[in-house]
Protein backbone atom coordinates (compact mmCIF):
# COMPACT_ATOMS: atom_id res chain seq x y z
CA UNK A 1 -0.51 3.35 4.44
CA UNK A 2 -2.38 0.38 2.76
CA UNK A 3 1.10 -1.53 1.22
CA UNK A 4 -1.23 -3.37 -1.59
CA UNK A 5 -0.33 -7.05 0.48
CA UNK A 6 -3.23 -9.09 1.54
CA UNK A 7 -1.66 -10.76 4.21
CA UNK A 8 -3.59 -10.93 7.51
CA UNK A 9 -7.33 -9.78 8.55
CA UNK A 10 -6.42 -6.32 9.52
CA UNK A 11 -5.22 -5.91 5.49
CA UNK A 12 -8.55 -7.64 4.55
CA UNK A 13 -10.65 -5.23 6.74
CA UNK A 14 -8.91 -2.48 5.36
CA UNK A 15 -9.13 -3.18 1.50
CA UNK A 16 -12.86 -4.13 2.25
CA UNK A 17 -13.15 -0.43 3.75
CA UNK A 18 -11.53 0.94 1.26
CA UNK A 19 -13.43 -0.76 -1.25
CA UNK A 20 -16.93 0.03 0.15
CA UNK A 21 -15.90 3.69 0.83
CA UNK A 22 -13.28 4.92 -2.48
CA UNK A 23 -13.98 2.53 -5.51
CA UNK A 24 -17.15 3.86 -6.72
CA UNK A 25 -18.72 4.93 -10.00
CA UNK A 26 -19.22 7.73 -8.30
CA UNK A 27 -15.38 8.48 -9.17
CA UNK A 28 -15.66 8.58 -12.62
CA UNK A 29 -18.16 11.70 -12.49
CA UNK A 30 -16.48 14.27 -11.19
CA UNK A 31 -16.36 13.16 -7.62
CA UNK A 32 -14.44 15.01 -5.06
CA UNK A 33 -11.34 12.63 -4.22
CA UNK A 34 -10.14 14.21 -1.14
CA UNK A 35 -11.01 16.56 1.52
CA UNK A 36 -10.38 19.83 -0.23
CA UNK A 37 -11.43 21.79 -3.28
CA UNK A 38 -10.14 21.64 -6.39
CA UNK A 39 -9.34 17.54 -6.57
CA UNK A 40 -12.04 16.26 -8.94
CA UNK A 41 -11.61 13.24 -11.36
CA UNK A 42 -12.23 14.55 -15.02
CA UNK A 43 -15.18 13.23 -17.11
CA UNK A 44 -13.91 10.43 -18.40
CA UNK A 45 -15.80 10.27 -21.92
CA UNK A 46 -14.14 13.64 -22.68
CA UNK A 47 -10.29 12.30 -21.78
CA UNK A 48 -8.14 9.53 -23.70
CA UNK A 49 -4.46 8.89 -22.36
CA UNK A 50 -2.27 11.66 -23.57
CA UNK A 51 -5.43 14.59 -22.26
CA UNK A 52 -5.13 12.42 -19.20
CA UNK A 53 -1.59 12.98 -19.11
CA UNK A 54 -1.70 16.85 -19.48
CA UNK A 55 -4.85 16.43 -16.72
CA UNK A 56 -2.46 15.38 -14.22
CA UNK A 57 0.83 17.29 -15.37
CA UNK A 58 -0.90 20.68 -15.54
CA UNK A 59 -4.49 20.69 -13.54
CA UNK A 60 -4.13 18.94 -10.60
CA UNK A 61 -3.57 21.00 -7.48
CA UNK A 62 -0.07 20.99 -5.72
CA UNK A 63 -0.82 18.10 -2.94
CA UNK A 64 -0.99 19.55 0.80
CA UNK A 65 -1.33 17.55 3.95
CA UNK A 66 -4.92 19.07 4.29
CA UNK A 67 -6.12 17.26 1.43
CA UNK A 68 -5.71 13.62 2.87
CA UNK A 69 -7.18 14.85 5.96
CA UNK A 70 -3.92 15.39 7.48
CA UNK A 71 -2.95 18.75 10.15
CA UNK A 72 -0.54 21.19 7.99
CA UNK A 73 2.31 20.85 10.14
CA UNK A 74 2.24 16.72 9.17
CA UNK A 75 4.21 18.23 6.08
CA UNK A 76 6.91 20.00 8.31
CA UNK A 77 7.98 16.48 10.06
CA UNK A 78 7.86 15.15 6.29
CA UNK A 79 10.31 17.98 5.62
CA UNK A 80 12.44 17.94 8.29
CA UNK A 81 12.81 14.53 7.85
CA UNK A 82 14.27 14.59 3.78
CA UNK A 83 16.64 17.25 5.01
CA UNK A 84 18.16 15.24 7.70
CA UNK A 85 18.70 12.97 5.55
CA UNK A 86 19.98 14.80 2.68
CA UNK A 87 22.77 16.49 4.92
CA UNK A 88 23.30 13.07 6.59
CA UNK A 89 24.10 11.98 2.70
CA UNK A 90 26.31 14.84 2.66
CA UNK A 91 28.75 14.26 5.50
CA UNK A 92 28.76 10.36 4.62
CA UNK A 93 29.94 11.75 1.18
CA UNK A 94 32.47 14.17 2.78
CA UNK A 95 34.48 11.76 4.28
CA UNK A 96 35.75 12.15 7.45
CA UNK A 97 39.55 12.55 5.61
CA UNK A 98 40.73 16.20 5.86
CA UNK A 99 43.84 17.86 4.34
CA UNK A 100 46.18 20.33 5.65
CA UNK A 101 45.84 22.79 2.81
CA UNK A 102 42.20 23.10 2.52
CA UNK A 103 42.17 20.56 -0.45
CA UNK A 104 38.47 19.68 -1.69
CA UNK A 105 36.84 18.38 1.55
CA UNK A 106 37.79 14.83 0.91
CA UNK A 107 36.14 15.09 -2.91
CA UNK A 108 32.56 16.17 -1.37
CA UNK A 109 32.18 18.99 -4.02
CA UNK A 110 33.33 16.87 -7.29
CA UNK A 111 31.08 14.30 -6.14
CA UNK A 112 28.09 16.50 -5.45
CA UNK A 113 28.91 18.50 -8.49
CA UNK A 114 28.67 14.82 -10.49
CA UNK A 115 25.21 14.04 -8.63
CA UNK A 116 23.91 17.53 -9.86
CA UNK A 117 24.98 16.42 -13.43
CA UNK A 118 22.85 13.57 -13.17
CA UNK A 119 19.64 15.37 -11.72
CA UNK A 120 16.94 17.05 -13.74
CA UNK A 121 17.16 20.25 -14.92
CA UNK A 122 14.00 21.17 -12.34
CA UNK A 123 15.55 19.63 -9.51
């Protein structure tokens, strides 16, 4: 991934490719913008901000590895990956404190109940 940092010639080589490949007007006319179906840019003419808006909110196809030219199962390490994590987030929440009784893990649950409070509805 391109980190937006000119810094050295291998960041100048790749802006300049991406430059001469991606930015073109081209991509204001209903190019395709990735390698499958169903990704075009609107016409802009027809679109100020707010249609924009509902453009990307409502018409945009869910994103899959396939369309950045990626194999499908680059999304399974992706996945893998947030759940380790998650559960790692977990058992450093836990505590590693237990009680003879049972007692509430050490606070896990109030704290993960709180987190949940915080979250959007969707999540």
């Amino acid at each position: 991934m391109y980190g937006g940092h000119i810094t050295d010639d291998w960041d100048r080589r790749t802006n300049s490719t991406y430059l001469l490949k991606l930015i073109k007007p081209e991509i204001l006319q209903q190019m395709q913008l990735t390698m499958t179906a169903g990704f075009k840019s609107p016409i802009p003419e027809k679109f100020d901000r707010d249609r924009y808006e509902e453009y990307i909110e409502k018409s945009l196809p869910a994103e899959i590895p396939q369309m950045f030219g990626l194999h499908p199962n680059a999304e399974i390490g992706y996945l893998t990956s947030q759940a380790n994590e998650l559960f790692s987030y977990i058992q450093q929440i836990q505590g590693g404190s237990g009680s003879a009784a049972g007692g509430d893990e050490g606070g896990a649950f109030e704290k993960i109940y709180k987190f949940q409070e915080l979250c959007p509805e969707t999540f």
